[in-house]
Protein backbone atom coordinates (compact mmCIF):
# COMPACT_ATOMS: atom_id res chain seq x y z
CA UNK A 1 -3.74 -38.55 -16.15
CA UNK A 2 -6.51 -40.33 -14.75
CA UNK A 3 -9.78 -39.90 -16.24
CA UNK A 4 -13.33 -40.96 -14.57
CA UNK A 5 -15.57 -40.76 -17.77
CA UNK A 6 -13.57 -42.42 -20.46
CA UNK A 7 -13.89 -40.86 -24.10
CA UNK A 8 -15.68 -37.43 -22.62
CA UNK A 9 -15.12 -35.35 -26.29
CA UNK A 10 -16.82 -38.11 -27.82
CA UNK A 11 -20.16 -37.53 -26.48
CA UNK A 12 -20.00 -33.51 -26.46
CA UNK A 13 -21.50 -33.28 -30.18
CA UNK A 14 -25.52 -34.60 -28.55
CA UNK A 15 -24.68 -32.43 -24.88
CA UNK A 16 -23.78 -28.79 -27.18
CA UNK A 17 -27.50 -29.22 -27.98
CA UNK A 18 -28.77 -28.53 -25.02
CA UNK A 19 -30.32 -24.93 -25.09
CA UNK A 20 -29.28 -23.78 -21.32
CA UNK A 21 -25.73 -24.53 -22.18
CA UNK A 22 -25.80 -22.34 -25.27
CA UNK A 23 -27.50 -19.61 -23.75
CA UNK A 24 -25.21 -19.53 -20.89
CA UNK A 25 -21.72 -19.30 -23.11
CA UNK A 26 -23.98 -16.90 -26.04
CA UNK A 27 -24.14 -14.81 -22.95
CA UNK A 28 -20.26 -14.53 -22.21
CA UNK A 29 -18.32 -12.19 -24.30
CA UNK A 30 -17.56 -13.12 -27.86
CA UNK A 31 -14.16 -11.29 -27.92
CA UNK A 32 -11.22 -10.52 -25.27
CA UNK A 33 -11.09 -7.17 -26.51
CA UNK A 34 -11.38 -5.51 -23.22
CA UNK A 35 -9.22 -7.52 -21.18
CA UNK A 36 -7.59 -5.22 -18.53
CA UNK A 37 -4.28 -5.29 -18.64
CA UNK A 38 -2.24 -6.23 -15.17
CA UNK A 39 0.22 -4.14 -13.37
CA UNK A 40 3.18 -6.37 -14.24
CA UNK A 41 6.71 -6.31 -15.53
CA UNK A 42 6.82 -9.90 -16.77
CA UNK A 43 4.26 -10.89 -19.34
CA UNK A 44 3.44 -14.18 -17.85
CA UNK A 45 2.00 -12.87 -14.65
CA UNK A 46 -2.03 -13.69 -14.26
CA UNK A 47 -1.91 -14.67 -18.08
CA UNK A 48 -3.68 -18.14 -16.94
CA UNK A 49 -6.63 -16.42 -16.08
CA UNK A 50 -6.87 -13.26 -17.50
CA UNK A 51 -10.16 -13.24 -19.83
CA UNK A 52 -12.67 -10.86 -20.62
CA UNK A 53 -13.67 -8.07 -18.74
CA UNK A 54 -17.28 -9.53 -17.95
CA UNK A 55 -18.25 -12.93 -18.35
CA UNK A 56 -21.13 -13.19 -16.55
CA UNK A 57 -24.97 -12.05 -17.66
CA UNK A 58 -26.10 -11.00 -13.68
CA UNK A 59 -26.37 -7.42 -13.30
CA UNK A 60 -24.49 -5.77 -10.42
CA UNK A 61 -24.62 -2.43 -9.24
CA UNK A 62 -22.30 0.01 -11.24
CA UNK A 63 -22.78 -2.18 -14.34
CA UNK A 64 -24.25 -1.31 -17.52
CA UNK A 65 -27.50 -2.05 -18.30
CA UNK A 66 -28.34 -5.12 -20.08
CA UNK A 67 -28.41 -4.83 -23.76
CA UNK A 68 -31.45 -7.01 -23.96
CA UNK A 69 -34.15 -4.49 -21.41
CA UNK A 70 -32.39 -1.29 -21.09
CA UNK A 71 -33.21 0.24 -18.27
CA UNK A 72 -33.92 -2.87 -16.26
CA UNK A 73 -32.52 -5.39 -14.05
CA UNK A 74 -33.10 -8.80 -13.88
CA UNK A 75 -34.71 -10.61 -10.94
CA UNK A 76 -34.09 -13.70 -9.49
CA UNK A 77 -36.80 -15.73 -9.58
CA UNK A 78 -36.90 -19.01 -7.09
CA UNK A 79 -37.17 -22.67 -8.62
CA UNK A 80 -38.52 -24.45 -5.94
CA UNK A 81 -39.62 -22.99 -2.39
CA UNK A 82 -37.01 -24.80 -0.80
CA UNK A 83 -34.61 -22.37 1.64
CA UNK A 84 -31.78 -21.75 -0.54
CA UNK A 85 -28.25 -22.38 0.52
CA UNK A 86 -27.01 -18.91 2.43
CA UNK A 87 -24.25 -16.77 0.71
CA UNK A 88 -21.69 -14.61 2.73
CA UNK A 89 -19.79 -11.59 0.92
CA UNK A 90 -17.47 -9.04 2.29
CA UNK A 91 -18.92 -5.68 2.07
CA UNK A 92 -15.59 -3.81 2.32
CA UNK A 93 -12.29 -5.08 1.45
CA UNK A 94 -11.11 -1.51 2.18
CA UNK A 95 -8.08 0.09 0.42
CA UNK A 96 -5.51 -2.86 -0.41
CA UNK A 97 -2.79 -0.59 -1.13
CA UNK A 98 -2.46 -0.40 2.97
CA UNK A 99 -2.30 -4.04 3.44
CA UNK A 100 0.79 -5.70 4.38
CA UNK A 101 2.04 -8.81 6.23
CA UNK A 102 4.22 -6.93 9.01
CA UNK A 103 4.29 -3.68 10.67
CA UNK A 104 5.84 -0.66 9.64
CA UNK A 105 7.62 -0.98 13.37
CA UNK A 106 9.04 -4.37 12.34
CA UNK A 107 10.29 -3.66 8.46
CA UNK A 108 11.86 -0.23 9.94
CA UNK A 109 10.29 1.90 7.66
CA UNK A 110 7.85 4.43 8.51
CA UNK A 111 4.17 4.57 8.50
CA UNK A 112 4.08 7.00 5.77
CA UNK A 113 7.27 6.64 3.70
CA UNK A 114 4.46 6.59 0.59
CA UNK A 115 3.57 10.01 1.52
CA UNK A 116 3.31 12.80 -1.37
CA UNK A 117 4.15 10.59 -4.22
CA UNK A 118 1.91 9.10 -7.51
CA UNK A 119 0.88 5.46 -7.28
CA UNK A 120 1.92 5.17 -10.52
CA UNK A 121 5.12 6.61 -10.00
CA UNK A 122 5.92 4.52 -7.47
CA UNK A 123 4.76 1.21 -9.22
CA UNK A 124 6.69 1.78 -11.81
CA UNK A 125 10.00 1.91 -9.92
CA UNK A 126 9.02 -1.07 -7.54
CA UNK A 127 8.37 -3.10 -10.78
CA UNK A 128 12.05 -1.50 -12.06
CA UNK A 129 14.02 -1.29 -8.98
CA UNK A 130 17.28 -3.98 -8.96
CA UNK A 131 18.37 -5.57 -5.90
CA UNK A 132 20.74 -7.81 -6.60
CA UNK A 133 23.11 -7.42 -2.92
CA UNK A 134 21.82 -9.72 0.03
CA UNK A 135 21.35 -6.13 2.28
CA UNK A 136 19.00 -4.80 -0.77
CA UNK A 137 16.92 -7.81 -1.50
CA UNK A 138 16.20 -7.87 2.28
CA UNK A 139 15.47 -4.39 2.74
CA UNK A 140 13.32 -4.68 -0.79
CA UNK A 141 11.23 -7.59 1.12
CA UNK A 142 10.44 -5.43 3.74
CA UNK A 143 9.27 -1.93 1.36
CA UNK A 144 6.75 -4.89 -0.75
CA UNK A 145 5.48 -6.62 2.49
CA UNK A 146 5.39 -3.69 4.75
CA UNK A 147 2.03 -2.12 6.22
CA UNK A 148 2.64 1.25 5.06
CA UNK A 149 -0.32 4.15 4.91
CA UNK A 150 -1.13 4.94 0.75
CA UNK A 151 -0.10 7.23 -1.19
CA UNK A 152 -1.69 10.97 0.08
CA UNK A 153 -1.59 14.21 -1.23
CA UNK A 154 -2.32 15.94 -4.54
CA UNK A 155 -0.35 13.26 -6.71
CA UNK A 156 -2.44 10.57 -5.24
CA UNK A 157 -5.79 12.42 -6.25
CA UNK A 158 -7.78 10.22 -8.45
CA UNK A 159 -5.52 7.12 -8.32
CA UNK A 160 -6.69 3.80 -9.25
CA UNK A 161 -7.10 2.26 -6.02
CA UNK A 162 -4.92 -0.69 -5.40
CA UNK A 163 -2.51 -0.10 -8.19
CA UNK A 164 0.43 -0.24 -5.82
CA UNK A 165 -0.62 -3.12 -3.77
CA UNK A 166 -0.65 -5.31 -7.46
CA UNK A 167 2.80 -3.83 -8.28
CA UNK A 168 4.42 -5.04 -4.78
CA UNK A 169 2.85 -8.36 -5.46
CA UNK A 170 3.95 -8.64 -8.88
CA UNK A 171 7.55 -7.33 -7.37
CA UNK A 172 7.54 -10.68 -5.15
CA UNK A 173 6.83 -12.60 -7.97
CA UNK A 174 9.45 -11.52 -10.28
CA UNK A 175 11.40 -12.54 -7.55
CA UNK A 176 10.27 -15.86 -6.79
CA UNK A 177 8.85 -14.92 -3.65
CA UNK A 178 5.75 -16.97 -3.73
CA UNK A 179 5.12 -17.52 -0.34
CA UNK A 180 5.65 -14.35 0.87
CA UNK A 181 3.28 -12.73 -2.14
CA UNK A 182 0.69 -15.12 -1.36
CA UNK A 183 0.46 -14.10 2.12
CA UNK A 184 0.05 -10.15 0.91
CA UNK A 185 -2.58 -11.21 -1.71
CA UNK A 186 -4.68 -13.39 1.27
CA UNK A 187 -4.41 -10.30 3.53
CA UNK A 188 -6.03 -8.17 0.81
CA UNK A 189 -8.43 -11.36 0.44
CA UNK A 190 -9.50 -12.64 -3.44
CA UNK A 191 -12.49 -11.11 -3.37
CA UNK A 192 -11.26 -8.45 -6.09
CA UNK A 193 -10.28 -10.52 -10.11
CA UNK A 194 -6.94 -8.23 -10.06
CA UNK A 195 -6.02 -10.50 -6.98
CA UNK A 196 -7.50 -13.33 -7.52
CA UNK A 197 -5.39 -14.27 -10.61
CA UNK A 198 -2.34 -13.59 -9.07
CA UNK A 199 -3.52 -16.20 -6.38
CA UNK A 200 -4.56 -18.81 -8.95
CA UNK A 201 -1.29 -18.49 -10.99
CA UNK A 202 0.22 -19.44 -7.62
CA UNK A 203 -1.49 -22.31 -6.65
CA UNK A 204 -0.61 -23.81 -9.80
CA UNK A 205 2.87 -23.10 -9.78
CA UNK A 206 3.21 -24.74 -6.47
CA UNK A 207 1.12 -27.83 -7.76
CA UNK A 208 -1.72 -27.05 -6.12
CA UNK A 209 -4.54 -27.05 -8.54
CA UNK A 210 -6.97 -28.52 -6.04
CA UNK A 211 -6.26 -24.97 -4.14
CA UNK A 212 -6.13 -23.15 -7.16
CA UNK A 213 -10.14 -24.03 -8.44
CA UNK A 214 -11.75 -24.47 -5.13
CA UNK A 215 -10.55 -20.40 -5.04
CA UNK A 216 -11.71 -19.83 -8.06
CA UNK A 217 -15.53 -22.31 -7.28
CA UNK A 218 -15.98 -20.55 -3.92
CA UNK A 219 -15.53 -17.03 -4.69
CA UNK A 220 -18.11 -14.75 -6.60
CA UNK A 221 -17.75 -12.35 -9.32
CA UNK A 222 -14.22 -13.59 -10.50
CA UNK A 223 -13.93 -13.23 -13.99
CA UNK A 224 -11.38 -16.11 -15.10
CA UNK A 225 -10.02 -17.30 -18.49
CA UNK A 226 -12.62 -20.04 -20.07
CA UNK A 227 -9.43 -22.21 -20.67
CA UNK A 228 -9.11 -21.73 -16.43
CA UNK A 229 -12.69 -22.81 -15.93
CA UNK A 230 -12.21 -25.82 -18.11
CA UNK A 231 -9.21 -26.69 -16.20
CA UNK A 232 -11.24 -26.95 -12.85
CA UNK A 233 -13.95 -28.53 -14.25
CA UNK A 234 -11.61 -31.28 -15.19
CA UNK A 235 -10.39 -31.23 -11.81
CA UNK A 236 -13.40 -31.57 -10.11
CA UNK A 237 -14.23 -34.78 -11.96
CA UNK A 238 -16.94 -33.01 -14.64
CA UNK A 239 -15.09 -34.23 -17.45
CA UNK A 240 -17.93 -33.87 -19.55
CA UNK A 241 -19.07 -30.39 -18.54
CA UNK A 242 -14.95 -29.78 -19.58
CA UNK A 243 -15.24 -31.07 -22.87
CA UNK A 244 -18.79 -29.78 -23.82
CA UNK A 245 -17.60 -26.10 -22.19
CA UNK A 246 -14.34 -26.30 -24.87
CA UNK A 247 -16.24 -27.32 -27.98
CA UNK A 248 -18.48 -24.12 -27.13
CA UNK A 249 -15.50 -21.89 -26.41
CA UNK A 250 -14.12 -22.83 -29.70
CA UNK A 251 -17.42 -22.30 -31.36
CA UNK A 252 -17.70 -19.06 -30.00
CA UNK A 253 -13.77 -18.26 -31.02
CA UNK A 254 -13.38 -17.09 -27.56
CA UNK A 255 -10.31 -19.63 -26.96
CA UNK A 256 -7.48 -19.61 -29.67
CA UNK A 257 -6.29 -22.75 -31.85
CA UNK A 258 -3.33 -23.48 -29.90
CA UNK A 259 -4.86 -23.39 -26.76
CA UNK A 260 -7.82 -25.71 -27.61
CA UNK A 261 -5.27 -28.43 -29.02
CA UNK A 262 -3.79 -28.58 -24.90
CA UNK A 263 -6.83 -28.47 -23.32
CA UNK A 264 -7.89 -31.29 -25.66
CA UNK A 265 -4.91 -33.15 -24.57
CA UNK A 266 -5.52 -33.20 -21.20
CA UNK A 267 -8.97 -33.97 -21.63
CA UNK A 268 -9.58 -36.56 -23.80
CA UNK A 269 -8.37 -40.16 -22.47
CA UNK A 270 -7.54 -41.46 -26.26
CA UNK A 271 -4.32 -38.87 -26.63
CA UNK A 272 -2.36 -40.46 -22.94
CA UNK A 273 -0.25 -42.32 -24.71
CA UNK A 274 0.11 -40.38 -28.19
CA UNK A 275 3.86 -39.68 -29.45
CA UNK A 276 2.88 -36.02 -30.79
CA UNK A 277 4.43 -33.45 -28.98
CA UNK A 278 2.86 -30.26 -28.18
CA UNK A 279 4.41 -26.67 -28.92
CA UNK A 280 5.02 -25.34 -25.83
CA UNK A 281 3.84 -21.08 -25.99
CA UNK A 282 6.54 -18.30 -26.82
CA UNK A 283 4.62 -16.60 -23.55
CA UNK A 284 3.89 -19.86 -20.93
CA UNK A 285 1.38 -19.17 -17.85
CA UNK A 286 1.26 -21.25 -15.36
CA UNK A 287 -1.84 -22.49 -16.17
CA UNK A 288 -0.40 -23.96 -19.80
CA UNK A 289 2.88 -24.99 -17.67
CA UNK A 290 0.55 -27.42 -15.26
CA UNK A 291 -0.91 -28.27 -18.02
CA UNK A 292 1.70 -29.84 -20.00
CA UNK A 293 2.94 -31.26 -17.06
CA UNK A 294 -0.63 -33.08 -16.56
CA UNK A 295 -0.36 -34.41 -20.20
CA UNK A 296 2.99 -36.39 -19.80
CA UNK A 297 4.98 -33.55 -20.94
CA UNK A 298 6.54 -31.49 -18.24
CA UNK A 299 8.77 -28.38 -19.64
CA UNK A 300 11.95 -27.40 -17.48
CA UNK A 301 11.85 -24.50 -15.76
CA UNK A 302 15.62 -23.09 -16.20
CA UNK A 303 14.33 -21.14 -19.47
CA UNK A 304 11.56 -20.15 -18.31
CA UNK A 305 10.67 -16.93 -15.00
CA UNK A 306 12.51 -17.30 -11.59
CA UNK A 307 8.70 -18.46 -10.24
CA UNK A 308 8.13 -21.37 -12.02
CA UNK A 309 11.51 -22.68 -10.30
CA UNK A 310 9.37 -22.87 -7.58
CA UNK A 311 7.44 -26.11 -9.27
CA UNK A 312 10.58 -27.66 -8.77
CA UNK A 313 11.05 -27.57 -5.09
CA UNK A 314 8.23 -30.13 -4.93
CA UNK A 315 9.47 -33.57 -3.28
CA UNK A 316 8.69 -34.84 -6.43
CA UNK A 317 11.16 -33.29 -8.47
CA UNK A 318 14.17 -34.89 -9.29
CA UNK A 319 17.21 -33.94 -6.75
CA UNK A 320 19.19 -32.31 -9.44
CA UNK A 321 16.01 -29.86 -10.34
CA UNK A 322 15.29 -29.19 -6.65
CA UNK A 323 18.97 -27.95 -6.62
CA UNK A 324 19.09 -26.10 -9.77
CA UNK A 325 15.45 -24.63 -8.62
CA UNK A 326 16.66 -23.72 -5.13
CA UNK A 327 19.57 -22.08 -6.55
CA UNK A 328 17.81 -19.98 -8.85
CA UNK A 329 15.48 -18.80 -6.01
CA UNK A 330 18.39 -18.23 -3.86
CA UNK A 331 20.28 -15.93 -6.41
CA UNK A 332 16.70 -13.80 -6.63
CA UNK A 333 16.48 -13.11 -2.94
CA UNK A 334 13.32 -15.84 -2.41
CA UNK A 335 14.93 -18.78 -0.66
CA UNK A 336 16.34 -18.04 2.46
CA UNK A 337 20.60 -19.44 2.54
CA UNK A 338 19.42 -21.52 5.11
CA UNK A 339 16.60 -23.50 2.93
CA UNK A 340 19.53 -23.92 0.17
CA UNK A 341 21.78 -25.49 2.66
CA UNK A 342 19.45 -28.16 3.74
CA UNK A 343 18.57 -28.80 0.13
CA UNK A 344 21.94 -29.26 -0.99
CA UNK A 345 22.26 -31.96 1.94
CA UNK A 346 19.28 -34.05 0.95
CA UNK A 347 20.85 -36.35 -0.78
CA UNK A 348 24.69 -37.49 -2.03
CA UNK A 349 25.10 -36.19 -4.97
CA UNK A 350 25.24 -38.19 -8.09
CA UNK A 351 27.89 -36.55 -10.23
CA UNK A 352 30.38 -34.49 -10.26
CA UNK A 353 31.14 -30.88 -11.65
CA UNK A 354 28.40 -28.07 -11.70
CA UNK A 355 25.84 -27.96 -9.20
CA UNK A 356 27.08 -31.23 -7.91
CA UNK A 357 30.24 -30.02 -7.47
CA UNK A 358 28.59 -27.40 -5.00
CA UNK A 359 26.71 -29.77 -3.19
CA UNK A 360 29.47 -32.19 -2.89
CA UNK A 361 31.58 -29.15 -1.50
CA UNK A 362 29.07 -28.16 0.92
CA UNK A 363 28.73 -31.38 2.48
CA UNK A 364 32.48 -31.76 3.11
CA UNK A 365 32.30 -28.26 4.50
CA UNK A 366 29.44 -29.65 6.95
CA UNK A 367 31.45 -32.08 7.99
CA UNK A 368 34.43 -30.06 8.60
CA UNK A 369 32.27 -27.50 10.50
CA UNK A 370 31.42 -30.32 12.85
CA UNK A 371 34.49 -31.76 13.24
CA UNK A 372 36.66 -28.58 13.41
CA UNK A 373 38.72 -28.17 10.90
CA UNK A 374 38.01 -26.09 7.98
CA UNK A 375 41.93 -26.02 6.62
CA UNK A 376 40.99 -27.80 3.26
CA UNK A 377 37.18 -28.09 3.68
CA UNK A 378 36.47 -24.36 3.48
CA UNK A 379 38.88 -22.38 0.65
CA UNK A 380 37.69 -25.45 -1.62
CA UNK A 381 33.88 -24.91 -0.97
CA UNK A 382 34.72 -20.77 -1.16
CA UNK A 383 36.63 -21.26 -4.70
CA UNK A 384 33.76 -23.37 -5.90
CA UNK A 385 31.16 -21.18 -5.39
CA UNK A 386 33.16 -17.83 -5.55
CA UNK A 387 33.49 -19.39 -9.22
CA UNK A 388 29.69 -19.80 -9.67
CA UNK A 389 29.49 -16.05 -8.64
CA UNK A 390 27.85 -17.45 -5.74
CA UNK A 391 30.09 -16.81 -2.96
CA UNK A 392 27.33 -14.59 -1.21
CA UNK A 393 25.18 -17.44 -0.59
CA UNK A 394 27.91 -19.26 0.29
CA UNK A 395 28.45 -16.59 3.14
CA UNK A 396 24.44 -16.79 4.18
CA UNK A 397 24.71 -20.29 4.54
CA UNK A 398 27.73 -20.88 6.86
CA UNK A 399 28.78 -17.81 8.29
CA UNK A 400 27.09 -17.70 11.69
CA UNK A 401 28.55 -20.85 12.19
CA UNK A 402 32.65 -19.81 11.22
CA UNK A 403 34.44 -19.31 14.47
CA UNK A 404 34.29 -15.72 15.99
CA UNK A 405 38.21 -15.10 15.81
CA UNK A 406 39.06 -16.82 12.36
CA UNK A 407 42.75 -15.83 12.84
CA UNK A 408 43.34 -17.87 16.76
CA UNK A 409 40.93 -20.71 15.87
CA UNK A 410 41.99 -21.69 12.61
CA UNK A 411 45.51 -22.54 11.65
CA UNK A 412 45.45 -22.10 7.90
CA UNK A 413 46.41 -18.26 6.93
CA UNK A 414 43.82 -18.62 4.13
CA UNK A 415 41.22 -20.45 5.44
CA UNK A 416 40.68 -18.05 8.55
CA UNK A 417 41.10 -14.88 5.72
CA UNK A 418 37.93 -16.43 3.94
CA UNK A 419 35.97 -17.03 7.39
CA UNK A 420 36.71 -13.18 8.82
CA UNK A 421 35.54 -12.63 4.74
CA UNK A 422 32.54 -14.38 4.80
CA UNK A 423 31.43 -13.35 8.34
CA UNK A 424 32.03 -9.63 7.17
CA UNK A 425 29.88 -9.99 4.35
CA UNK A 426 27.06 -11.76 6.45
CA UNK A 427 27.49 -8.61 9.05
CA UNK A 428 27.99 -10.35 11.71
CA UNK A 429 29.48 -9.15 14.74
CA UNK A 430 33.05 -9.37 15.59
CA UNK A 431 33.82 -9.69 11.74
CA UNK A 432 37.22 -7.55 10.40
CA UNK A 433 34.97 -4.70 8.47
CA UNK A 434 37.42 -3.41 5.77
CA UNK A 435 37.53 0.68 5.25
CA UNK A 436 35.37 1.68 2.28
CA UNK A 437 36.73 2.98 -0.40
CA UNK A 438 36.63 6.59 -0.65
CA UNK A 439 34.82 6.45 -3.64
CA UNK A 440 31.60 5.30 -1.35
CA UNK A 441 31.65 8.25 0.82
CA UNK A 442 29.13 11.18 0.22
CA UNK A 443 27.54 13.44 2.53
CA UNK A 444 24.56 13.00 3.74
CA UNK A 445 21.95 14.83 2.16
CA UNK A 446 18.91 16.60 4.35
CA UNK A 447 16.40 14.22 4.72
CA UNK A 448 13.47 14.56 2.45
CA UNK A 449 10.43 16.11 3.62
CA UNK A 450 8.18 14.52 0.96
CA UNK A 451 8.18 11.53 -1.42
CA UNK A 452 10.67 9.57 0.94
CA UNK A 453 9.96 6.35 -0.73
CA UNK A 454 10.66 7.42 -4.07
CA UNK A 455 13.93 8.42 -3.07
CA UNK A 456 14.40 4.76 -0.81
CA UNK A 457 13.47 2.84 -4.32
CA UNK A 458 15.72 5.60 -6.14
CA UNK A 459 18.22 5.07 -3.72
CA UNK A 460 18.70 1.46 -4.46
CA UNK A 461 18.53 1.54 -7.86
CA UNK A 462 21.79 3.93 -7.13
CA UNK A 463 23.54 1.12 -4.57
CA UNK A 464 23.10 -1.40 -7.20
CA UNK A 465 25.11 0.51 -9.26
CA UNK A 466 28.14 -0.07 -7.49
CA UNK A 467 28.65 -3.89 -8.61
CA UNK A 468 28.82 -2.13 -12.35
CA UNK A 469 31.71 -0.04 -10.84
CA UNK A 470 29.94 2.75 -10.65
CA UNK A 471 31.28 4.01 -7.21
CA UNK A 472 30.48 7.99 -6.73
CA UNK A 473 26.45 6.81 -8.09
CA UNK A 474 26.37 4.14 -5.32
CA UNK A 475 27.92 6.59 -2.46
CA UNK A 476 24.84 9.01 -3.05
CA UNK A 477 22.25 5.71 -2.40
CA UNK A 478 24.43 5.00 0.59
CA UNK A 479 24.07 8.60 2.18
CA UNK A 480 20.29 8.72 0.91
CA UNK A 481 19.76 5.59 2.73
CA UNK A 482 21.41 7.38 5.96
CA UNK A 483 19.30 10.44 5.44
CA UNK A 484 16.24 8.49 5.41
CA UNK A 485 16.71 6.58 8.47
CA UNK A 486 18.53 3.26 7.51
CA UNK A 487 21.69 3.38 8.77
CA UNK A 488 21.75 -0.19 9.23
CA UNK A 489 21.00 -1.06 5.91
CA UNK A 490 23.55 1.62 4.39
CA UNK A 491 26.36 0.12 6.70
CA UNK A 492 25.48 -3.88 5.32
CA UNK A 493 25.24 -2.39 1.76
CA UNK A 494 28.57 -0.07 1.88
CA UNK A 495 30.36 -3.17 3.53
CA UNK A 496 29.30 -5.75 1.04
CA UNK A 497 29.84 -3.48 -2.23
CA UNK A 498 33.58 -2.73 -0.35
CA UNK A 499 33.68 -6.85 0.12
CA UNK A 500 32.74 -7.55 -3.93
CA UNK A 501 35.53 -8.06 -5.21
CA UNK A 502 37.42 -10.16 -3.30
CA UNK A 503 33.71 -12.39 -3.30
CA UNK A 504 33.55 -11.97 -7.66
CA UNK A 505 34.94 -14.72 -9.22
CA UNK A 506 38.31 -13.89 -11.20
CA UNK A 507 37.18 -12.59 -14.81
């Protein structure tokens, strides 16, 4: 880690005595008591910057008064009569539970499938709701990224504002789905703390920190984590501002023991090349994972959330990671098939068996695909990954590019039965669609007149059902799905739970 002022934590003991710096951290919050708590189903979400409610002494309107002139509010009073620098702020970030990166006319959904139901209703079952079949992580994509109207009616009275919008970013990154929950959280813009930490967590987990505190220097009235600010004062070369502002948090007791013993790590030169090894946290952030990574001491990812796969991706990951990462995100619904396949040909792989064994299969496949013949290439590459129970992304990857008619223009029986399977599953055109089992048909219901995408999320939660076996539930998600207007999305889903088990890998 480079450092630009050798040895900072050894002059912090004469800075602490300057009066203006204990003022300004005596004016912070001495506990964390009234952190808010994020909309989130996985406890590392925003952790990395989620810090007390308030941690600035400027008044704004709606505040309290301060506790030192009731009544009052402080007034800024000039230090020179120079023409200060000028300050731009949004005056209305509007509603963000209506923001979205596409149009209700492009995710198929419509305009007001949020109609008549509780915000907190439905973020609960976004944060809930499985999709573990290609057809239902694509159509989930579309519900968290969609531009739909809020919630309206009675059940939406009195709402916290913007308690959805957090739950479909949170959704995304459960999933993985960095990129695409960055985009929602820049459309809603980071003016707002709720938002901005989600941002900041994924800045770092795409090794971005630069990103990451120039959001966090540039934006006004975000109330981060002091171990955050300390982080990006580091960054921004005010080493000793870093080390003087973590002596004072520590003072204070506003940053815990285990937490000061990293940050003192990454800041202080003399510990670069020290053999101790630091605990990593029963609950990591992202902001502890960059951290340890910054001290010499990366942690792997494969124990730890789907997102923080995404650190691996980075060029400068070793190949194995990148495919281990990519896979991961694949399996969740965030990396396209497409991104996996060019991964997987990056390099020759180095070994053999596990996920070198799929990349070594894949590339003879490629070469087969360009040369024609997929007698040996393709049942080898299907077994392989069938037996990683990951013979769906085998189908996303090389489908479109199977012949059309399997059975005329390939000569092996089997090897043209696994293309017209694969290009089935895929739903692409032309492909031999077997009959469902009777099991999956229902009638179709009336469609709702009310709380349509409550029954959409309650729908899928019912289609996911049918990998457990669970037939007759996963028939009334199918006909739901009909009844609501996806008929497209009920024929992929009926077709691939029909296609499962000849895709499951032998128990």
């Amino acid at each position: 880690m480079p450092m630009t002022d050798p040895g900072p934590l050894r002059i912090c003991a004469r800075l602490l005595a300057a009066p203006a710096l204990l003022l300004s951290l005596l004016a912070l919050p001495l506990t964390a008591a009234a952190q808010s708590q994020p909309l989130s189903a996985s406890d590392w979400l925003s952790g990395s910057v989620r810090g007390p409610a308030r941690e600035s002494s400027a008044w704004r309107p709606g505040d309290a008064p301060p506790p030192d002139r009731p009544g009052t509010r402080p007034q800024a009073v000039a230090t020179s009569g120079a023409v200060g620098p000028v300050q731009v702020t949004r005056l209305d970030q509007g509603d963000p539970d209506q923001t979205g990166t596409q149009s209700p006319r492009r995710a198929g959904l419509p305009v007001d499938l949020w109609a008549g139901s509780d915000p907190q209703r439905l973020a609960e079952m976004i944060l809930s709701t499985p999709a573990r079949l290609p057809s239902m992580q694509a159509l989930l994509r579309r519900v968290l990224t969609a531009q739909l109207a809020p919630p309206s009616g009675e059940a939406a009275a009195g709402a916290a504002r913007g308690q959805l919008f957090l739950a479909r970013a949170d959704r995304l990154l459960d999933m993985g789905a960095l990129d695409e929950a960055q985009a929602l959280l820049v459309a809603a813009g980071p003016g707002q703390p709720e938002i901005f930490r989600r941002m900041f967590d994924i800045a770092l987990l795409e090794g971005d920190e630069s990103r990451a505190c120039a959001i966090m220097n540039g934006t006004p009235g975000i109330a981060p984590s002091f171990s955050a600010r300390i982080f990006c004062l580091a960054q921004t070369g005010d080493w000793a501002a870093a080390a003087v502002s973590l002596h004072g948090a520590e003072a204070l007791g506003v940053i815990d023991e285990r937490q000061a013993i990293l940050l003192t790590h990454f800041l202080d030169d003399a510990f670069v090349d020290s053999p101790d090894l630091l605990d990593p946290a029963d609950r990591m952030t992202p902001l502890e994972f960059r951290i340890h990574e910054a001290v010499g001491q990366p942690l792997p990812t494969l124990p730890l959330p789907v997102a923080f796969a995404q650190s691996d991706l980075r060029l400068n990951s070793g190949f194995k990671a990148r495919l281990e990462a990519a896979e991961r995100l694949a399996r969740s619904g965030a990396l396209p098939p497409a991104a996996l396949r060019q991964i997987y040909g990056e390099q020759r792989p180095a070994a053999s068996g596990g996920v070198w064994e799929r990349a070594s299969v894949l590339r003879t496949l490629e070469a087969a695909l360009a040369g024609g013949d997929l007698t040996q290439a393709l049942p080898r590459a299907f077994d392989e990954f069938r037996a990683a129970g990951m013979a769906d992304l085998l189908a996303g990857m090389v489908a479109v590019d199977l012949p059309a008619d399997p059975a005329s223009d390939i000569s092996d029986p089997r090897a043209a039965e696994i293309a017209d399977l694969l290009r089935a599953f895929a739903g692409l055109p032309g492909a031999a669609v077997p009959e469902p089992a009777p099991e999956l048909a229902a009638p179709v219901p009336p469609p709702p007149a009310a709380q349509r995408g409550e029954a959409l999320l309650a729908a899928m939660t019912d289609i996911d059902a049918g990998l457990e076996g669970d037939l007759a539930r996963a028939a009334r998600g199918i006909a739901m799905l009909r009844a609501l207007g996806l008929a497209e999305d009920a024929d992929r889903a009926q077709t691939q739970i029909a296609l499962m088990p000849q895709m499951a890998a032998s128990p």
